[in-house]
Protein backbone atom coordinates (compact mmCIF):
# COMPACT_ATOMS: atom_id res chain seq x y z
CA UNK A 1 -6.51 12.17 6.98
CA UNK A 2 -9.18 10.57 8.74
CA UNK A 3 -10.16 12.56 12.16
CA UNK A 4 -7.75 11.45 15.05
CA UNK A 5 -8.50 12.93 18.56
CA UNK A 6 -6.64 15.60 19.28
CA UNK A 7 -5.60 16.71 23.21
CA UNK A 8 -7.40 19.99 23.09
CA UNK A 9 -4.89 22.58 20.81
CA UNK A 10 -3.51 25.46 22.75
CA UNK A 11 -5.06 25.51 26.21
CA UNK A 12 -3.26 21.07 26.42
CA UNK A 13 -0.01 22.65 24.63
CA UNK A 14 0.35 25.18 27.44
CA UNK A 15 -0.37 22.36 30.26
CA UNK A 16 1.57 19.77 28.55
CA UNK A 17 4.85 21.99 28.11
CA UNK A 18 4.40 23.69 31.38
CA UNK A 19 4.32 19.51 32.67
CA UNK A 20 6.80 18.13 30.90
CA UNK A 21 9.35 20.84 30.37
CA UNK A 22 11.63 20.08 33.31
CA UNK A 23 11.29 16.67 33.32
CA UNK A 24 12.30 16.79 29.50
CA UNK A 25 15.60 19.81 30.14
CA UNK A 26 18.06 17.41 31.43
CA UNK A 27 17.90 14.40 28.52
CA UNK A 28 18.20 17.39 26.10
CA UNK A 29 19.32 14.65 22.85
CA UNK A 30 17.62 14.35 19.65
CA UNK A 31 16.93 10.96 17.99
CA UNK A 32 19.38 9.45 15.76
CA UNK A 33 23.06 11.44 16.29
CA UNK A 34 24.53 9.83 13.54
CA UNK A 35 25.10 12.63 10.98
CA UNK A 36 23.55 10.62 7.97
CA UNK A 37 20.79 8.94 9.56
CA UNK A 38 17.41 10.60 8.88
CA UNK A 39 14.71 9.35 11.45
CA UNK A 40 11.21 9.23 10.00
CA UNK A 41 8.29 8.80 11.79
CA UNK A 42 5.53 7.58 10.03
CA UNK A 43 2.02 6.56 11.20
CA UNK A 44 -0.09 3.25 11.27
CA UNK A 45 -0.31 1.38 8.15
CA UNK A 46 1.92 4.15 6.46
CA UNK A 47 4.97 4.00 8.66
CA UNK A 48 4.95 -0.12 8.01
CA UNK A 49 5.02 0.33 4.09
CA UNK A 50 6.78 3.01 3.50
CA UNK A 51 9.73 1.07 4.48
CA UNK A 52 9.69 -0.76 1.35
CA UNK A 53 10.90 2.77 -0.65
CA UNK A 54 13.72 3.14 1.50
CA UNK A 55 16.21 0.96 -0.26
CA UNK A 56 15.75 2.69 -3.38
CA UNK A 57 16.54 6.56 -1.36
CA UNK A 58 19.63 5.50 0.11
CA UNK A 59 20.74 3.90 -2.86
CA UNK A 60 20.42 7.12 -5.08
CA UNK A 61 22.29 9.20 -1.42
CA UNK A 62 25.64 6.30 -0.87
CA UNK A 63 25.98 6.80 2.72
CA UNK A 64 22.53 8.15 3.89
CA UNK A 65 20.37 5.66 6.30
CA UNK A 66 16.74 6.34 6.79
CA UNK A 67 15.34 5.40 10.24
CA UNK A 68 11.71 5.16 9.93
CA UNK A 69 9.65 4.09 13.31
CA UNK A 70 5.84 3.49 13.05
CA UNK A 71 3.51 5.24 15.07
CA UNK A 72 0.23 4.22 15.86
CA UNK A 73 -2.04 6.79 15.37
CA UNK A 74 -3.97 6.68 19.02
CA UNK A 75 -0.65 7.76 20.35
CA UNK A 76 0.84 9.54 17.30
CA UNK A 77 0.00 13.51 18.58
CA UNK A 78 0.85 12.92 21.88
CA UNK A 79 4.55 11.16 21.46
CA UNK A 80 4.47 14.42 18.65
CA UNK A 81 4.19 17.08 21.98
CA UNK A 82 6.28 14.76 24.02
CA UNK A 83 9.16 14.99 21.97
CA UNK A 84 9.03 18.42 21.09
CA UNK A 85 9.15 19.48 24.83
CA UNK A 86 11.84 17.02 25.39
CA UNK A 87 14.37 18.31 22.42
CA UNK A 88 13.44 14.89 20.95
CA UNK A 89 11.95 15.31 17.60
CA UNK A 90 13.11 13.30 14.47
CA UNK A 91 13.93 14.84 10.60
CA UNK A 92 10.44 14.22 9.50
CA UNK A 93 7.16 13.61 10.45
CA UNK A 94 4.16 12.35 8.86
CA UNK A 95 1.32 15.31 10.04
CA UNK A 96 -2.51 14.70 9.77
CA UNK A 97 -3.07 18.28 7.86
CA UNK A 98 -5.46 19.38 11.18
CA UNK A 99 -2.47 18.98 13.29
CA UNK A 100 -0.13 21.09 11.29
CA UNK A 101 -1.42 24.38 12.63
CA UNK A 102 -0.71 23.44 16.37
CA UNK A 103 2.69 22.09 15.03
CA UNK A 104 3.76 25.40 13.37
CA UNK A 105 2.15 27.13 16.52
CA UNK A 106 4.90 25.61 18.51
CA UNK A 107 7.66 26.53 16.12
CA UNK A 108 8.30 22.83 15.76
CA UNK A 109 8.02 23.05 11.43
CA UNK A 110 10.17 24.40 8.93
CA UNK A 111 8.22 26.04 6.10
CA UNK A 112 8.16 24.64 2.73
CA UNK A 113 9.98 27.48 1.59
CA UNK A 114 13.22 26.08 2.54
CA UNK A 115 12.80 23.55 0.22
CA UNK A 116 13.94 25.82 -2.30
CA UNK A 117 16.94 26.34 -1.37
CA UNK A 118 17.85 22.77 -0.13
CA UNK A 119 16.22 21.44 -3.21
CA UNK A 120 18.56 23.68 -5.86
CA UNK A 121 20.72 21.34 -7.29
CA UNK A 122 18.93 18.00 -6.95
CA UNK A 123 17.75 16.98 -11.09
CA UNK A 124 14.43 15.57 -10.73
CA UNK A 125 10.93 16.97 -11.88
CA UNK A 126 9.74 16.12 -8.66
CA UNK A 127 12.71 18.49 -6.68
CA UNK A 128 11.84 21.33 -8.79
CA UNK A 129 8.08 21.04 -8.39
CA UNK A 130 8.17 20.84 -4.63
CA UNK A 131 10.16 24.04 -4.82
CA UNK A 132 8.28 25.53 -7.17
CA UNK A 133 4.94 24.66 -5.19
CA UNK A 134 3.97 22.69 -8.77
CA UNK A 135 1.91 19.50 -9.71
CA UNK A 136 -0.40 19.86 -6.74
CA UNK A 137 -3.95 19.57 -5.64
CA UNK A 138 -4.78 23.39 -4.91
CA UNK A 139 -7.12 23.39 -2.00
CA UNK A 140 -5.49 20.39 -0.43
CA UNK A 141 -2.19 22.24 -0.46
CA UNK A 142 -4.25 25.34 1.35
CA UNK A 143 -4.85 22.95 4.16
CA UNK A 144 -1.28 23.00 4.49
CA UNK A 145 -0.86 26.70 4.67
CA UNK A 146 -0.82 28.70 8.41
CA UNK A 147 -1.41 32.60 8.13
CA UNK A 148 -0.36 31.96 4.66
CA UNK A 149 2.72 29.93 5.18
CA UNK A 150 3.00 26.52 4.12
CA UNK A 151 4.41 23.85 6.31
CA UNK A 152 3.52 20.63 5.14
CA UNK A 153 3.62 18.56 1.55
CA UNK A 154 0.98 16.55 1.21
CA UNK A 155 2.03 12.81 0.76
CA UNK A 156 -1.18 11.75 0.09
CA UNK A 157 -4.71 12.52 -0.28
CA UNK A 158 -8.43 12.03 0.68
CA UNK A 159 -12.05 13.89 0.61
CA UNK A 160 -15.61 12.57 0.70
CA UNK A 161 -17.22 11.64 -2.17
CA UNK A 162 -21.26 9.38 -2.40
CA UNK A 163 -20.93 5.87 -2.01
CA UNK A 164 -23.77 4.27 -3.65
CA UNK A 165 -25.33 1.04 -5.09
CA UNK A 166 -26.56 1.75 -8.73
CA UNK A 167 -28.24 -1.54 -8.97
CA UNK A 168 -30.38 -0.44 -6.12
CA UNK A 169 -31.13 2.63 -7.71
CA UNK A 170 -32.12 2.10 -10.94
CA UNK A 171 -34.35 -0.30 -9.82
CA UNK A 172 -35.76 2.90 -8.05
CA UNK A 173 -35.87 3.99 -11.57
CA UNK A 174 -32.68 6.23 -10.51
CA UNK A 175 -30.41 5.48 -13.83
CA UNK A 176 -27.57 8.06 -13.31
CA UNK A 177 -26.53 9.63 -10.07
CA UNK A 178 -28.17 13.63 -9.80
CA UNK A 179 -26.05 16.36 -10.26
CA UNK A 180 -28.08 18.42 -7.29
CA UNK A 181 -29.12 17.62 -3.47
CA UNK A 182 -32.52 18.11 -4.21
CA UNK A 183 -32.19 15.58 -6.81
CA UNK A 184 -30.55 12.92 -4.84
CA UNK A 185 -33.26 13.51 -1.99
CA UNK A 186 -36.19 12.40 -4.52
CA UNK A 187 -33.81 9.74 -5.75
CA UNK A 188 -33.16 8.38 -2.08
CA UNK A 189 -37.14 8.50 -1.18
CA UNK A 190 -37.73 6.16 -3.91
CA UNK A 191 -35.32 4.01 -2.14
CA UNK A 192 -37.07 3.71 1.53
CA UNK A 193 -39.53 1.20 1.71
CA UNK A 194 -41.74 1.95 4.65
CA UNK A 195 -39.31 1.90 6.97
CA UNK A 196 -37.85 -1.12 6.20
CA UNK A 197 -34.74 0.20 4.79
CA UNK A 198 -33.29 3.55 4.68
CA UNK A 199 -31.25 5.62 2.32
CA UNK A 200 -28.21 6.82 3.26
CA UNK A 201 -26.18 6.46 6.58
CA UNK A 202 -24.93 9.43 8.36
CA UNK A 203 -23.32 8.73 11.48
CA UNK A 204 -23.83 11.09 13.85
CA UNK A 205 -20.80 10.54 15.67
CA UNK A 206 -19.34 11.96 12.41
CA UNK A 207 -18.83 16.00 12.55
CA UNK A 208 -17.91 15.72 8.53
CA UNK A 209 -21.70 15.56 6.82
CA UNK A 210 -22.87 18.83 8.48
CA UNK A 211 -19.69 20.58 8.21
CA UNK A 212 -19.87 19.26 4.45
CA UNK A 213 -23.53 21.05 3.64
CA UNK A 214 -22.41 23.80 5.76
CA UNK A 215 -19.53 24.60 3.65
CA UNK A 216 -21.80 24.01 0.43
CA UNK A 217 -23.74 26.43 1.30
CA UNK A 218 -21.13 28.97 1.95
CA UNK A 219 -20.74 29.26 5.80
CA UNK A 220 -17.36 30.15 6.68
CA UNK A 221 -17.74 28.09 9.99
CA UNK A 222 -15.72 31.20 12.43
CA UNK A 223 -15.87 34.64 11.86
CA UNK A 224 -13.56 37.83 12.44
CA UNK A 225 -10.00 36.14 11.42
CA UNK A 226 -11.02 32.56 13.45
CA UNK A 227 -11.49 34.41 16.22
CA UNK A 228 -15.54 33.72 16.94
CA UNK A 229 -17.77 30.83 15.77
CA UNK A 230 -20.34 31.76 13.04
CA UNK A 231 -22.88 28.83 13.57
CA UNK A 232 -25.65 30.68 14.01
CA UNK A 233 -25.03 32.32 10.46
CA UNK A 234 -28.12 31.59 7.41
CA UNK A 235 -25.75 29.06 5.37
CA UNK A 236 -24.54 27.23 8.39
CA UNK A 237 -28.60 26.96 9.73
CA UNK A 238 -29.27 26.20 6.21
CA UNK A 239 -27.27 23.31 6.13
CA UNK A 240 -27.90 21.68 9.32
CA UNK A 241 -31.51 22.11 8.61
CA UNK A 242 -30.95 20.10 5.80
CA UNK A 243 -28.96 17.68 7.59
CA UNK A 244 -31.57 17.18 10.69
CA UNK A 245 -34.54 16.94 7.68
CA UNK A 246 -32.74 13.53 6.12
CA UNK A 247 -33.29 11.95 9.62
CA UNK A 248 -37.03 13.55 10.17
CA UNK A 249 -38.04 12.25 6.93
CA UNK A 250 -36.92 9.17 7.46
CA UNK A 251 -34.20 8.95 4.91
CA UNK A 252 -31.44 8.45 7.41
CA UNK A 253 -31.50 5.85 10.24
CA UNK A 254 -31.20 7.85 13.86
CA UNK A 255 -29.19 4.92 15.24
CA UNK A 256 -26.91 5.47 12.86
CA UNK A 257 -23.41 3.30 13.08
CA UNK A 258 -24.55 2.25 16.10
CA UNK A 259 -27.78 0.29 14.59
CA UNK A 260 -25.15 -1.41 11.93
CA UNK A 261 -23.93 -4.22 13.73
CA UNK A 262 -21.53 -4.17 10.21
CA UNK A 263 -21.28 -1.22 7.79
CA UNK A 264 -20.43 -3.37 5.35
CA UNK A 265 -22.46 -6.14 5.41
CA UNK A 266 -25.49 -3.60 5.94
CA UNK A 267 -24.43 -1.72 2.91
CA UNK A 268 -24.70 -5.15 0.74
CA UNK A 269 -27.99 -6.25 2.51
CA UNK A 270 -29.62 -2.83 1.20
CA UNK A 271 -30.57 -1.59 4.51
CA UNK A 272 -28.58 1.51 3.12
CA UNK A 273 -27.86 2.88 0.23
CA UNK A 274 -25.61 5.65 -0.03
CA UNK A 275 -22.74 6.64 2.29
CA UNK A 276 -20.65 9.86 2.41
CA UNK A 277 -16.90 8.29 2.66
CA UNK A 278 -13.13 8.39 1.60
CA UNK A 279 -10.90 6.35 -0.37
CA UNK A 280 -10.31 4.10 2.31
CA UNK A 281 -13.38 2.50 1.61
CA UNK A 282 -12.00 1.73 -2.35
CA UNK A 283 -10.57 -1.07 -0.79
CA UNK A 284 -12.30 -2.06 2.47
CA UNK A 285 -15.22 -2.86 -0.02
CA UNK A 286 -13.88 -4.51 -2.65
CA UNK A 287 -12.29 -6.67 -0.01
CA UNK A 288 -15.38 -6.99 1.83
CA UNK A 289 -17.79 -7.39 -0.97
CA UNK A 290 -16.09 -9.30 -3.47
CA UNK A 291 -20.09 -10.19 -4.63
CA UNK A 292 -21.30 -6.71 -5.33
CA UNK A 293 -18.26 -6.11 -7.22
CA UNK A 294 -20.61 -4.43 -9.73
CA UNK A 295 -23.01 -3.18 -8.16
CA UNK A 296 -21.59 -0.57 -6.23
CA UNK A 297 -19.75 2.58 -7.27
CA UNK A 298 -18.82 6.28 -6.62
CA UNK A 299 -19.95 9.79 -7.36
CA UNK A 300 -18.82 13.35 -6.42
CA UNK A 301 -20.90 14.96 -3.72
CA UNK A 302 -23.61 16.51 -5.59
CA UNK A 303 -24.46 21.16 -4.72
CA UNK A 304 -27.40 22.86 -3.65
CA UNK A 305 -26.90 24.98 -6.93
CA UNK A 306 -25.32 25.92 -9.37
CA UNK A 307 -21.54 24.17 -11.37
CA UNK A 308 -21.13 20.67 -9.64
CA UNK A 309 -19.71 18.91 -7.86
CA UNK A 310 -20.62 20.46 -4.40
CA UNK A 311 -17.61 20.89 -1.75
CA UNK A 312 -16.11 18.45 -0.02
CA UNK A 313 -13.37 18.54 2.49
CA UNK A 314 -9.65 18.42 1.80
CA UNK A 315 -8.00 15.52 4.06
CA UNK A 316 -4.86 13.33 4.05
CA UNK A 317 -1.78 13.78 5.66
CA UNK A 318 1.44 15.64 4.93
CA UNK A 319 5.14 15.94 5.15
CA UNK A 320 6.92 17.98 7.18
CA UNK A 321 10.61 18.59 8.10
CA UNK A 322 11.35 19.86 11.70
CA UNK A 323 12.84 23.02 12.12
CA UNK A 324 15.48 22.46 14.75
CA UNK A 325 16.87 19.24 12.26
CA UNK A 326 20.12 18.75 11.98
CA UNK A 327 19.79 17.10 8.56
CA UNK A 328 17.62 19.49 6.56
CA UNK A 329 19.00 19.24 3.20
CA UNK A 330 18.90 15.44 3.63
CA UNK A 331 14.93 15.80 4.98
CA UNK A 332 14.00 18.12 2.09
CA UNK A 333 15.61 15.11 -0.90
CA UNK A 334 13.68 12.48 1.48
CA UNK A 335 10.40 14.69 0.88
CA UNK A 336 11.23 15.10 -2.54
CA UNK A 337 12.39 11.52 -3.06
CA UNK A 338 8.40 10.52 -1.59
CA UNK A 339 6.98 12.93 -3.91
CA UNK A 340 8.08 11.68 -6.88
CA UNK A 341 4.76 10.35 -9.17
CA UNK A 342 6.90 6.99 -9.52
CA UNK A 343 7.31 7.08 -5.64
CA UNK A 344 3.48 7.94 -4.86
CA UNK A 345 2.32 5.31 -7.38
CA UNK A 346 4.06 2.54 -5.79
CA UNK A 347 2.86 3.65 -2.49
CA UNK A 348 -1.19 3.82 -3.41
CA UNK A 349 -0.20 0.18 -4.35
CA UNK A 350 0.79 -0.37 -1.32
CA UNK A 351 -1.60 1.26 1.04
CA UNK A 352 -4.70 2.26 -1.49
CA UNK A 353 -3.62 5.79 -0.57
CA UNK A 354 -4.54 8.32 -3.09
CA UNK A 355 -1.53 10.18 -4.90
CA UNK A 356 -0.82 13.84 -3.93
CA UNK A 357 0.33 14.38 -7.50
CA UNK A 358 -1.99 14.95 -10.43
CA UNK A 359 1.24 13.48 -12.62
CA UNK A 360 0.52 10.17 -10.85
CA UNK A 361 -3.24 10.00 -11.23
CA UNK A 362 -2.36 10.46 -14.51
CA UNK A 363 0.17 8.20 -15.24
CA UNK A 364 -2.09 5.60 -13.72
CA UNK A 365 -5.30 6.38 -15.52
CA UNK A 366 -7.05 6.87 -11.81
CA UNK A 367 -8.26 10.25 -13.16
CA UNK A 368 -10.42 8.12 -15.85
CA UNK A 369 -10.96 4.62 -13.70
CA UNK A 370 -14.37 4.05 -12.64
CA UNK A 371 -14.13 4.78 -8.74
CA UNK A 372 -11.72 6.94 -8.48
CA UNK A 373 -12.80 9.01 -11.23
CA UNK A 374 -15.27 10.49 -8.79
CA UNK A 375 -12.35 11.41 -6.49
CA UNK A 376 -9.79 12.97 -9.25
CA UNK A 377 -13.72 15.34 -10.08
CA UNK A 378 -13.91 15.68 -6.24
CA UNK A 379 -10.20 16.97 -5.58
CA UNK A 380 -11.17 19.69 -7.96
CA UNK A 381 -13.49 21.18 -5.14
CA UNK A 382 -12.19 20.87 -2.07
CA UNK A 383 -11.62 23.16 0.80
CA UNK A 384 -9.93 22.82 4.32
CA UNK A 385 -12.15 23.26 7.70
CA UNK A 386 -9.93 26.58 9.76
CA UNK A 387 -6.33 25.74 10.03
CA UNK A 388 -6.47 26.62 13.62
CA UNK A 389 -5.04 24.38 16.68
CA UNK A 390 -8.45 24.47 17.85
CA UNK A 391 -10.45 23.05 15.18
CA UNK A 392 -10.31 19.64 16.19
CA UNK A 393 -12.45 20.35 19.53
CA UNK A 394 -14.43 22.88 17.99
CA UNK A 395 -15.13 19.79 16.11
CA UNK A 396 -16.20 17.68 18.38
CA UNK A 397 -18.48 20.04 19.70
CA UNK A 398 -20.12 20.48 16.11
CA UNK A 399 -20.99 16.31 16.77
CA UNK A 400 -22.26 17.05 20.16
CA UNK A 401 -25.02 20.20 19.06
CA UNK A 402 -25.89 18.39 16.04
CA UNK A 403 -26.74 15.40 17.69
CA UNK A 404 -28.79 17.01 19.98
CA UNK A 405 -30.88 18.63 17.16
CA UNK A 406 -31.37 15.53 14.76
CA UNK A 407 -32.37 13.76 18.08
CA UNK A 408 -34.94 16.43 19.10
CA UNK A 409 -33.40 17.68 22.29
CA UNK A 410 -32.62 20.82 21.69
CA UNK A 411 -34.10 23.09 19.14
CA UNK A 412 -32.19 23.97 15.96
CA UNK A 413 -31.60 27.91 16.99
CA UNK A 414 -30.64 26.68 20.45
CA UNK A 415 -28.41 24.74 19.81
CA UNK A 416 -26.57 27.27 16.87
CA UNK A 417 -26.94 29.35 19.65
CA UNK A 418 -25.05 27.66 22.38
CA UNK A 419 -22.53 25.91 19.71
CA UNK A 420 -21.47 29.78 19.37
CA UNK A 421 -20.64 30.08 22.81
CA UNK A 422 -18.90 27.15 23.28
CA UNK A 423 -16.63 27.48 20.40
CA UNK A 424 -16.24 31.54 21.69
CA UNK A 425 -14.94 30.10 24.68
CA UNK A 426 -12.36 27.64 22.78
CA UNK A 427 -10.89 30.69 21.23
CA UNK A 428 -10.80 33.31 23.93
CA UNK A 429 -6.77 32.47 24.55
CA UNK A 430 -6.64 32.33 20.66
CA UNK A 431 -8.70 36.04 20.82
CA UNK A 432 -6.01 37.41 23.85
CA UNK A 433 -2.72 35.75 22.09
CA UNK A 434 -3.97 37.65 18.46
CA UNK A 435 -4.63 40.61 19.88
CA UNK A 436 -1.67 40.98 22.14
CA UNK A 437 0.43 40.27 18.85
CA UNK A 438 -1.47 43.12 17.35
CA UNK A 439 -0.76 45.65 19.64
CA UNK A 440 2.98 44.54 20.16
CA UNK A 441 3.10 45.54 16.26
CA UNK A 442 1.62 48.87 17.28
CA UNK A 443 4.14 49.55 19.36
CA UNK A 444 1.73 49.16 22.53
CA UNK A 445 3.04 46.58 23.92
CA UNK A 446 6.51 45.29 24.63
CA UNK A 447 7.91 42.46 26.84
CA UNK A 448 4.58 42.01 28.25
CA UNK A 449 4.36 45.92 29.49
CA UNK A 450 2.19 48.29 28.28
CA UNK A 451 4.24 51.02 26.74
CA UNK A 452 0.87 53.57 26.39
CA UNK A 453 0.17 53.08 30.52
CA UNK A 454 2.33 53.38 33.57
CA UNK A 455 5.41 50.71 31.61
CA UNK A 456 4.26 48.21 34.76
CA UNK A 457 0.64 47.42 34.19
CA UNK A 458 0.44 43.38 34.54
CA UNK A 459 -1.85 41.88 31.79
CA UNK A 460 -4.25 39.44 32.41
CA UNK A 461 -4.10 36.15 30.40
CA UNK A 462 -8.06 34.16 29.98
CA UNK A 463 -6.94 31.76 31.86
CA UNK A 464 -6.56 33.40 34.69
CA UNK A 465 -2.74 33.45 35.08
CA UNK A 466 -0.84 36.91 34.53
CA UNK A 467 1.36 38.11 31.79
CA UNK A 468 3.68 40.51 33.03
């Protein structure tokens, strides 16, 4: 998935339920009360398409109807709260995979585990392999996993792989993409021409690049079970060193996206060379740049050291079947039904979305096609930022300090420094919630009381309110 803006995780779940709650009590009525109607909801560009594989379902299910209604994605998580508080929710949902863990924090998700059970006598490979947790991309389906549980299937999937033009390149003598970072930084000063041009763009309204080198170079981003930020840890100042040095040496364009009237056009004039993107580009640019046709292509992100390719992140978005549905058997065979390689294949036709099935990469030949070749190598190493509800603003605030250092404002331990105690204070309700569950399993606490004290001792939440 690409990075929507979330409302703030736990702290905006507590304010929003708290808000909405008694307005929500008295409609009390779940979408679609027919008892073979599954409602979908599906977002953006997906939830228009998908509509086209519908026909097929509900032919295979005589008297099943699928509802599906499209949701844009700038209002997509917070219709998601809405109707959650308001008893409102549909079968299914389409999830971006960093909103599943504030989802399942809720209780709003049934686990994939009840797939099995729904999925027992339906007689395709693609039933059995969603039960059997089968035919999957590994550390794309850990993205889906809270404290170990799973709650989403991934319908399809993305990561970050080098964008590049090779006809620049090996006219910088460049005649095969490197293997290491220290290779494509000599490649990528070849390509700078006094100023004129630079190598590669890195938006620093982008929190993905950092977070990228960070996890290459084995930062673990939080610390102490998610509890505590870890910025100012040797990988993580490692990596934004490295980061901040593309910009000093002039290798990366401080403006940014915000010098590039258009990417694209940009991109074909040379100004840049290289760009750290997804698959959405695939097609944006072969749209776009119908003239460069062959002079672009795409790599895997190259490591520091060692086996490549280096890590990238694991994105896209999942499936997931509400917990409180009425219609779970009929939500699991939907889910099934969409993971099907025949299923998947016609929707990357459709939307340029990659398959969340290795079967269907296969079938295709994308494993061996020119640019997506570099993604099927890429999918290989990938790993998920913390499935936390918080992630999404701790984020945000990764943008904000790195900003700050490429532009010179801060200094680089300064601003590890008070990146730390920012994200510290995003988790202190996680910290309190955790450790109250902790000592409820140790038998010190019950029904808010503290068993070990006086049985009447209130308990003060970090927000300030009381837990009694």
């Amino acid at each position: 998935m690409r990075l929507r803006t979330d409302l703030g995780g736990i702290p905006v779940l507590a304010v929003l339920v708290a808000g909405l709650a008694a307005a929500s009590a008295a409609a009390g009525c779940r979408p679609g009360a027919d008892a073979d109607v599954l409602e979908f909801w599906a977002m953006g560009r997906e939830g228009e398409v998908v509509q086209r594989l519908v026909p097929e379902f509900e032919r295979r299910h005589p008297g099943a109807r699928v509802r599906v209604q499209q949701i844009p994605w700038s209002a997509a998580h917070e219709k998601l709260l809405t109707a959650y508080v308001g008893d409102a929710m549909p079968d299914v949902v389409q999830v971006g995979n960093t909103w599943l863990a504030e989802l399942a924090a809720l209780g709003a998700l049934a686990p994939v585990e009840d797939a099995r059970a729904a999925l027992a006598d339906v007689p395709t490979p693609a039933a059995a392999d969603l039960a059997a947790g089968a035919d999957e991309f590994p550390g794309v389906v850990a993205a889906t996993a809270i404290e170990g549980v799973r709650f989403g299937v991934p319908w399809y999937v993305d990561t970050r792989v080098l964008f590049y033009r090779r006809d620049l390149l090996r006219e910088a003598g460049v005649d095969a993409p490197p293997a290491t970072w220290e290779g494509w930084v000599a490649a990528m000063e070849r390509l700078v021409h006094g100023g004129e041009r630079y190598a590669v763009l890195l938006p620093m309204t982008e929190w993905e690049p950092p977070v990228i080198f960070a996890m290459q170079r084995g930062a673990t981003l939080l610390r102490d079970g998610d509890r505590f930020g870890a910025f100012r840890s040797p990988a993580f100042r490692a990596a934004l060193d490295f980061y901040r040095s593309l910009f000093q040496r002039g290798l990366a364009p401080r403006a940014g996206a915000a010098r590039s009237a258009n990417v694209y056009q940009d991109f074909a004039a040379g100004w840049f060379s290289i760009l750290i993107s997804g698959p959405w580009n695939l097609g944006e640019m072969t749209r776009r740049l119908p003239a460069l046709a062959d002079a672009w292509t795409t790599a895997p992100l190259p490591t520091f050291a060692g086996e490549g390719p280096g890590v990238s992140l694991a994105g896209g978005a999942s499936l997931a079947v509400v917990r409180t549905s009425p219609r779970v058997d009929l939500a699991w065979r939907w889910i099934a039904y969409l993971a099907e390689p025949d299923q998947q294949l016609a929707f990357w036709r459709l939307t340029g979305d990659l398959p969340a099935r290795p079967s269907a990469w296969r079938a295709a030949g994308l494993a061996d096609a020119p640019r997506t070749a570099a993604f099927w190598r890429q999918l290989a190493r990938v790993q998920a930022p913390p499935t936390i509800p918080e992630w999404e603003r701790i984020a945000a605030k990764i943008t904000e300090h790195a900003e700050g250092v490429v532009r010179g404002d801060v200094a680089l331990d300064a601003a590890l420094a008070a990146l730390d105690r920012d994200v510290d204070a995003m988790l202190e309700k996680r910290r309190w919630m955790l450790d109250r569950a902790a000592a409820r399993r140790a038998g010190r606490v019950t029904d808010g009381r503290d068993i070990a004290g006086d049985g009447a001792r209130a308990h003060a939440a970090p927000d300030g309110g009381v837990r009694s």
